[in-house]
Protein backbone atom coordinates (compact mmCIF):
# COMPACT_ATOMS: atom_id res chain seq x y z
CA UNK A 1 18.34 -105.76 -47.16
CA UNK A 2 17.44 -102.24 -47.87
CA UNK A 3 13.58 -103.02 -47.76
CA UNK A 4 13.95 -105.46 -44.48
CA UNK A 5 15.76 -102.40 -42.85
CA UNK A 6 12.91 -100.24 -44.10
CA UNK A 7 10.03 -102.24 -42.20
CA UNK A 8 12.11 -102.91 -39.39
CA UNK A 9 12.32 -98.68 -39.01
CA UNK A 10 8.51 -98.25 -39.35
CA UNK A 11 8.59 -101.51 -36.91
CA UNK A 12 10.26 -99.50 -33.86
CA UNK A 13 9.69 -95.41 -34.93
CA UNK A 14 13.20 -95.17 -36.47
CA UNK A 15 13.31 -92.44 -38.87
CA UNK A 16 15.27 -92.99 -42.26
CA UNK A 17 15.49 -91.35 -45.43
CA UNK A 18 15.49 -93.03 -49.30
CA UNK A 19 17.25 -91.34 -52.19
CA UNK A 20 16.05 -92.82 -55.15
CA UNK A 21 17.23 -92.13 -58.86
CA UNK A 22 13.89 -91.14 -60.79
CA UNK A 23 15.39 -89.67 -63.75
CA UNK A 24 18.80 -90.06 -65.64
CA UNK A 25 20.13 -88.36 -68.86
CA UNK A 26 23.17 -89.43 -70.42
CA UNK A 27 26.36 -91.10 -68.98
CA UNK A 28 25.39 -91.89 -64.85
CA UNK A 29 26.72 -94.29 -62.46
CA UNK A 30 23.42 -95.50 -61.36
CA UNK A 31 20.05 -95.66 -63.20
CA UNK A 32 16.75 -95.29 -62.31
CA UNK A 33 15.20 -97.35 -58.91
CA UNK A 34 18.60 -97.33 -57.62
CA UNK A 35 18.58 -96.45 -53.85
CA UNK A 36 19.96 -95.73 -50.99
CA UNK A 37 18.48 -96.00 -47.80
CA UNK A 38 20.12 -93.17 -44.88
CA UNK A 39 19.98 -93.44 -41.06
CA UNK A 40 20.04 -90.18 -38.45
CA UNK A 41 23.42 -91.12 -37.93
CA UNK A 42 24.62 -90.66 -41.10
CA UNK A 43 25.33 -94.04 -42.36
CA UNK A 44 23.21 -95.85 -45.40
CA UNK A 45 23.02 -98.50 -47.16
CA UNK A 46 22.54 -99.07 -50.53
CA UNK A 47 24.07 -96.85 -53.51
CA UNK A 48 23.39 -94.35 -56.16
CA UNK A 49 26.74 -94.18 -57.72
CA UNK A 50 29.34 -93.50 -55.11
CA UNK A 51 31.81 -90.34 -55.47
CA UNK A 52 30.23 -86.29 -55.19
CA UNK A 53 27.26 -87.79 -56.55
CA UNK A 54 26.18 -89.35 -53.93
CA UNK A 55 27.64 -87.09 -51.25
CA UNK A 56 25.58 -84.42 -52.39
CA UNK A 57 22.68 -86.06 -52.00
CA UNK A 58 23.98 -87.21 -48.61
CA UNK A 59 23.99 -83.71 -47.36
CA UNK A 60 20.31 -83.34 -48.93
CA UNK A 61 19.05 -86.56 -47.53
CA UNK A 62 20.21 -85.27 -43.97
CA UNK A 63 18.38 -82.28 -44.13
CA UNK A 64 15.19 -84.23 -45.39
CA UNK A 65 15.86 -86.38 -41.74
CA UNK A 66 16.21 -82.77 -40.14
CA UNK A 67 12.46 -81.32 -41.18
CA UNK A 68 11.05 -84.15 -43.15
CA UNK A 69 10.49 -82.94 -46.56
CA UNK A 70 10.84 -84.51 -49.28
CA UNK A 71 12.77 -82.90 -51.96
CA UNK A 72 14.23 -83.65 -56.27
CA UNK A 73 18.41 -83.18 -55.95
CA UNK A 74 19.86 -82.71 -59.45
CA UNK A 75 23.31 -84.00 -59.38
CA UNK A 76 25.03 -82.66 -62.73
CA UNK A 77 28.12 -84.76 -63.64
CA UNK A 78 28.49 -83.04 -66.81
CA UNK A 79 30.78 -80.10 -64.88
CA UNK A 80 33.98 -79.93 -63.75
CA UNK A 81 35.11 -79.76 -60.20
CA UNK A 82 38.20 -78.61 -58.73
CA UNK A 83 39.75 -78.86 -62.24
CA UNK A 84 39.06 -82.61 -62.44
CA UNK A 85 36.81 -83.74 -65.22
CA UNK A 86 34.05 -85.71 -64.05
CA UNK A 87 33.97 -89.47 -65.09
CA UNK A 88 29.85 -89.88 -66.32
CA UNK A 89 29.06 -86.88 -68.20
CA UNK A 90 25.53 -87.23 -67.62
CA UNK A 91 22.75 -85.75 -64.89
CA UNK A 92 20.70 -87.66 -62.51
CA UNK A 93 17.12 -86.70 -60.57
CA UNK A 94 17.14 -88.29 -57.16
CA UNK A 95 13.64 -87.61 -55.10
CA UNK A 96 14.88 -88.06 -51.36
CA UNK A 97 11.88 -88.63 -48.92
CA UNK A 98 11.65 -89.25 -45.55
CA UNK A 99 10.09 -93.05 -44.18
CA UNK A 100 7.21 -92.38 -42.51
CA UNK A 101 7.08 -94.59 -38.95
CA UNK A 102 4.59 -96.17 -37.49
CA UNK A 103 4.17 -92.38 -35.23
CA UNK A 104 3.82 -90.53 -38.65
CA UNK A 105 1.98 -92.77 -40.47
């Protein structure tokens, strides 16, 4: 699905975005080639690993659709937040890139 809805976008000029795990180091929800694939109105499809995670890269991912530059997040699992312990324990790289469309290609 993700890759039909990625040629579809190029298809008509619709911008998305694709967070992809490249790296991960210990514990992690997701491992690396997991993806998700984000549209200018803020919903996606695909996952990599739910929870802060993923909403932090959300928040990147929106500003790559903003200016269109790629860009590594480092989500660190290994730290606590708000005084809950995080479940993983481990760090993941996720490069988040805009799809080029058939305009910017």
């Amino acid at each position: 699905d993700l890759y039909r809805e990625i040629r579809q976008a190029q298809a008509s000029g619709e911008p998305r975005v694709l967070a992809t795990v490249s790296r991960s180091l210990g514990s992690t929800p997701r491992k690396p080639g997991a993806s998700m694939l984000l549209r200018p109105d803020g919903s996606f499809t695909g996952t990599i690993g739910g929870g802060c995670g993923e909403a932090e890269v959300w928040q990147e991912a929106m500003e790559t659709m903003a200016d269109g530059r790629p860009r590594t997040v480092v989500v660190d699992l290994t730290k606590t937040t708000d005084g809950d312990d995080k479940i993983c324990g481990g760090v993941m790289d996720v490069f988040v890139e805009p799809i080029l469309t058939g305009d910017s290609a």
